[in-house]
C-alpha atoms as a PDB file:
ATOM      1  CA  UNK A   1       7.226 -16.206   0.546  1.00  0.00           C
ATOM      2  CA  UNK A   2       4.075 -18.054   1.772  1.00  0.00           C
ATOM      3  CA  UNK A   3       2.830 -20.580  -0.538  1.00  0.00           C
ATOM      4  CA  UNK A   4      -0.662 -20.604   1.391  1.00  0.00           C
ATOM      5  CA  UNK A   5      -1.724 -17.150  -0.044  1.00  0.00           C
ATOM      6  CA  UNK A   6      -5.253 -17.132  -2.510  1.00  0.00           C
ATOM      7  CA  UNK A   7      -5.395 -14.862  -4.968  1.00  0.00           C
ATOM      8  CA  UNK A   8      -8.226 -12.485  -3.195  1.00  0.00           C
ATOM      9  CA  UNK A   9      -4.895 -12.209  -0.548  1.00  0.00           C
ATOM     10  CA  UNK A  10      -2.523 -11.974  -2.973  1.00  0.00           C
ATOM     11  CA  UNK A  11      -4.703  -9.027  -4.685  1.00  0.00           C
ATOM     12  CA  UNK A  12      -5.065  -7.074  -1.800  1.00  0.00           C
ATOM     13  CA  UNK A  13      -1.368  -6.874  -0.893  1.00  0.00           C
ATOM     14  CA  UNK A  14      -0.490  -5.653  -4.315  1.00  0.00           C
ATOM     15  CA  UNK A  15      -3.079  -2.902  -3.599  1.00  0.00           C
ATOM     16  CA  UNK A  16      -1.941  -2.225  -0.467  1.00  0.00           C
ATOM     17  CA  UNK A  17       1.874  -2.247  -1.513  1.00  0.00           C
ATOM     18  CA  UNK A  18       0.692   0.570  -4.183  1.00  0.00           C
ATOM     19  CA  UNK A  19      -1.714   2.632  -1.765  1.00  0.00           C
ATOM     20  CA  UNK A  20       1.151   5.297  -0.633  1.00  0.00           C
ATOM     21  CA  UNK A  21       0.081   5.673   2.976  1.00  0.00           C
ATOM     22  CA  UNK A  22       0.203   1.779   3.579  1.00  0.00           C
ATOM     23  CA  UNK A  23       3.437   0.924   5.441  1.00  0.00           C
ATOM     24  CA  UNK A  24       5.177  -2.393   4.833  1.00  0.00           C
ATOM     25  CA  UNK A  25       4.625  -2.911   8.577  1.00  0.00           C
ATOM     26  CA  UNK A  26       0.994  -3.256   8.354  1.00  0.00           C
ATOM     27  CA  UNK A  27       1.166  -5.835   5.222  1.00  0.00           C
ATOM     28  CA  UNK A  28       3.274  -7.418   7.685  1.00  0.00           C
ATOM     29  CA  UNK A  29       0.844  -7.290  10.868  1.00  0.00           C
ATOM     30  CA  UNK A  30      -2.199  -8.304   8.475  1.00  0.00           C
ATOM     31  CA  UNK A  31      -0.185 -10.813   5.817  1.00  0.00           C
ATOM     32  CA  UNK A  32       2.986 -11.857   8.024  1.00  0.00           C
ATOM     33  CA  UNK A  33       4.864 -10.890   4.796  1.00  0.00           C
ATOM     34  CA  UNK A  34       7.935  -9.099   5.122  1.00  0.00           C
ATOM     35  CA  UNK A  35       9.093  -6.041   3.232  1.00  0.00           C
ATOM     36  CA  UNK A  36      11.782  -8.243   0.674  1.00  0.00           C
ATOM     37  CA  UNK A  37       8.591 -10.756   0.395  1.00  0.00           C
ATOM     38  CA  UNK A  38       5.953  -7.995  -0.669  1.00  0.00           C
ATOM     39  CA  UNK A  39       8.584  -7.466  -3.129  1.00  0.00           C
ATOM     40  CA  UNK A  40       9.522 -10.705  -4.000  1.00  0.00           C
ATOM     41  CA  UNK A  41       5.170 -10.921  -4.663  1.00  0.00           C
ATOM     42  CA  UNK A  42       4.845  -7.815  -6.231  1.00  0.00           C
ATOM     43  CA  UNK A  43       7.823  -8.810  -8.963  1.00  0.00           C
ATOM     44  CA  UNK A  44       6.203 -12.406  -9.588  1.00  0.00           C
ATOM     45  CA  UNK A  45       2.538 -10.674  -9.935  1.00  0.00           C
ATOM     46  CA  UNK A  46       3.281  -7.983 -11.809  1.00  0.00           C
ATOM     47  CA  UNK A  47       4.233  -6.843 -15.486  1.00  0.00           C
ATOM     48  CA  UNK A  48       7.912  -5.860 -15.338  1.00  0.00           C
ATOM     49  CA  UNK A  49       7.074  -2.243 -16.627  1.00  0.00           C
ATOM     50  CA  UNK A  50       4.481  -1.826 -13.810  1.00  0.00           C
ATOM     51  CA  UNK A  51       7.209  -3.558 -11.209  1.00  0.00           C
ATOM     52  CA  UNK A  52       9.675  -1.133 -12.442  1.00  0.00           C
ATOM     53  CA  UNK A  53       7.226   2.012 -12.002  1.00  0.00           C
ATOM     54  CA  UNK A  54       6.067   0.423  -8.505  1.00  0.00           C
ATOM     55  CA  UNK A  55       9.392   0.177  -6.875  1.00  0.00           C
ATOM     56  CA  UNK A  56      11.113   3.905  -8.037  1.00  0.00           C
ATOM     57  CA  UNK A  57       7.388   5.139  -6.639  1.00  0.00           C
ATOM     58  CA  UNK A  58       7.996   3.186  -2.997  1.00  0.00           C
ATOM     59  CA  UNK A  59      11.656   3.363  -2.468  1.00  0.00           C
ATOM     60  CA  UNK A  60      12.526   5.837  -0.065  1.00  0.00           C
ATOM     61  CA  UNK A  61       9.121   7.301   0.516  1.00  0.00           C
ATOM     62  CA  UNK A  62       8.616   7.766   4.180  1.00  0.00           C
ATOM     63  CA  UNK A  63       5.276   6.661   4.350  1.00  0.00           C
ATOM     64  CA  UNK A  64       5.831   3.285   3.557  1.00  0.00           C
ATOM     65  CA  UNK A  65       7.956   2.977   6.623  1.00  0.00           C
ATOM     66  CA  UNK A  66       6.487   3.466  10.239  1.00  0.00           C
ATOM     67  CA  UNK A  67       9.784   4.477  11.803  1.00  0.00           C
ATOM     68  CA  UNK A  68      10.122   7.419   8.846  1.00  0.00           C
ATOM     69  CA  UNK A  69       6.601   8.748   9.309  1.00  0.00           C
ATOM     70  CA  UNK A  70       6.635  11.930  10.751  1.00  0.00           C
ATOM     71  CA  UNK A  71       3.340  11.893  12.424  1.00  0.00           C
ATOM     72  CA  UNK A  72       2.583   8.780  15.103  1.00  0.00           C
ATOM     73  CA  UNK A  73      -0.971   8.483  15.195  1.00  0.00           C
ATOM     74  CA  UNK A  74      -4.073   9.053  13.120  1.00  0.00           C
ATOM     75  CA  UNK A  75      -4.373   9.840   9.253  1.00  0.00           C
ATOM     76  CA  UNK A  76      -4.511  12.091   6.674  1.00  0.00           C
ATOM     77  CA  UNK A  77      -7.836  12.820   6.015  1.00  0.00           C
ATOM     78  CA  UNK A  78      -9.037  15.375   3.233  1.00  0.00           C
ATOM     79  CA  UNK A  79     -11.154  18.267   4.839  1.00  0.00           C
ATOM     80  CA  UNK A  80     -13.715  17.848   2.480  1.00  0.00           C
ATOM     81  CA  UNK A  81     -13.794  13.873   2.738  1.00  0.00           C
ATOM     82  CA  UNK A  82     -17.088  14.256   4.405  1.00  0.00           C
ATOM     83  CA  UNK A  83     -18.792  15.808   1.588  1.00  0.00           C
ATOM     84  CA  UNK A  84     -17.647  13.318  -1.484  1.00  0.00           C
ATOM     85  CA  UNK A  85     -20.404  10.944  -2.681  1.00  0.00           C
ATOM     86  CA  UNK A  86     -19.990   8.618  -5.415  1.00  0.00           C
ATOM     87  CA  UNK A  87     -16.950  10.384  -6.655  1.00  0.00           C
ATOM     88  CA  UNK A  88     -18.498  13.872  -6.656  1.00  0.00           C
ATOM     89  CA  UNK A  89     -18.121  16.963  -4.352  1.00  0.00           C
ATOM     90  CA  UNK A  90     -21.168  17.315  -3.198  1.00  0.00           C
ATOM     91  CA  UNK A  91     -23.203  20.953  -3.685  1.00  0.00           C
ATOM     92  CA  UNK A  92     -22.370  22.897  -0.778  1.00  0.00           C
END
């Protein structure tokens, strides 16, 4: 792993590692870190309870893996996204 990583960088690749639609490939285009090192960060940084919970929720899960995504481009994006403010639906 990188010793050259602040906290603020170390912080936001933990939450990108737990976001599920994050794949390992763009901590590594961002971070240069590769998959075993976001793990290797996640296990140092982390509680062992919340490691353990992180790793049964990532492994296998498609979307943490570009080439196991079965949609190319684009995101998923709520239909209603537009019309949340300040963590309210708004009145329609």
């Amino acid at each position: 792993m990188r010793p050259e990583l602040t906290d603020l960088e170390k912080d936001r690749i933990i939450e990108m590692a737990w976001e599920d639609r994050t794949t390992f490939e763009a901590i590594h285009l961002q971070f240069g870190l590769k998959e075993q090192e976001v793990i290797d960060l996640m296990r140092l940084e982390m509680k062992p309870s919340s490691f353990r919970m992180w790793r049964a929720r990532v492994q296998g899960r498609k979307t943490k893996h570009e080439k196991l995504r079965e949609f190319d481009k684009g995101r998923f994006k709520c239909s209603r996204q537009r019309q949340i403010n300040n963590n309210k639906i708004s009145k329609r």
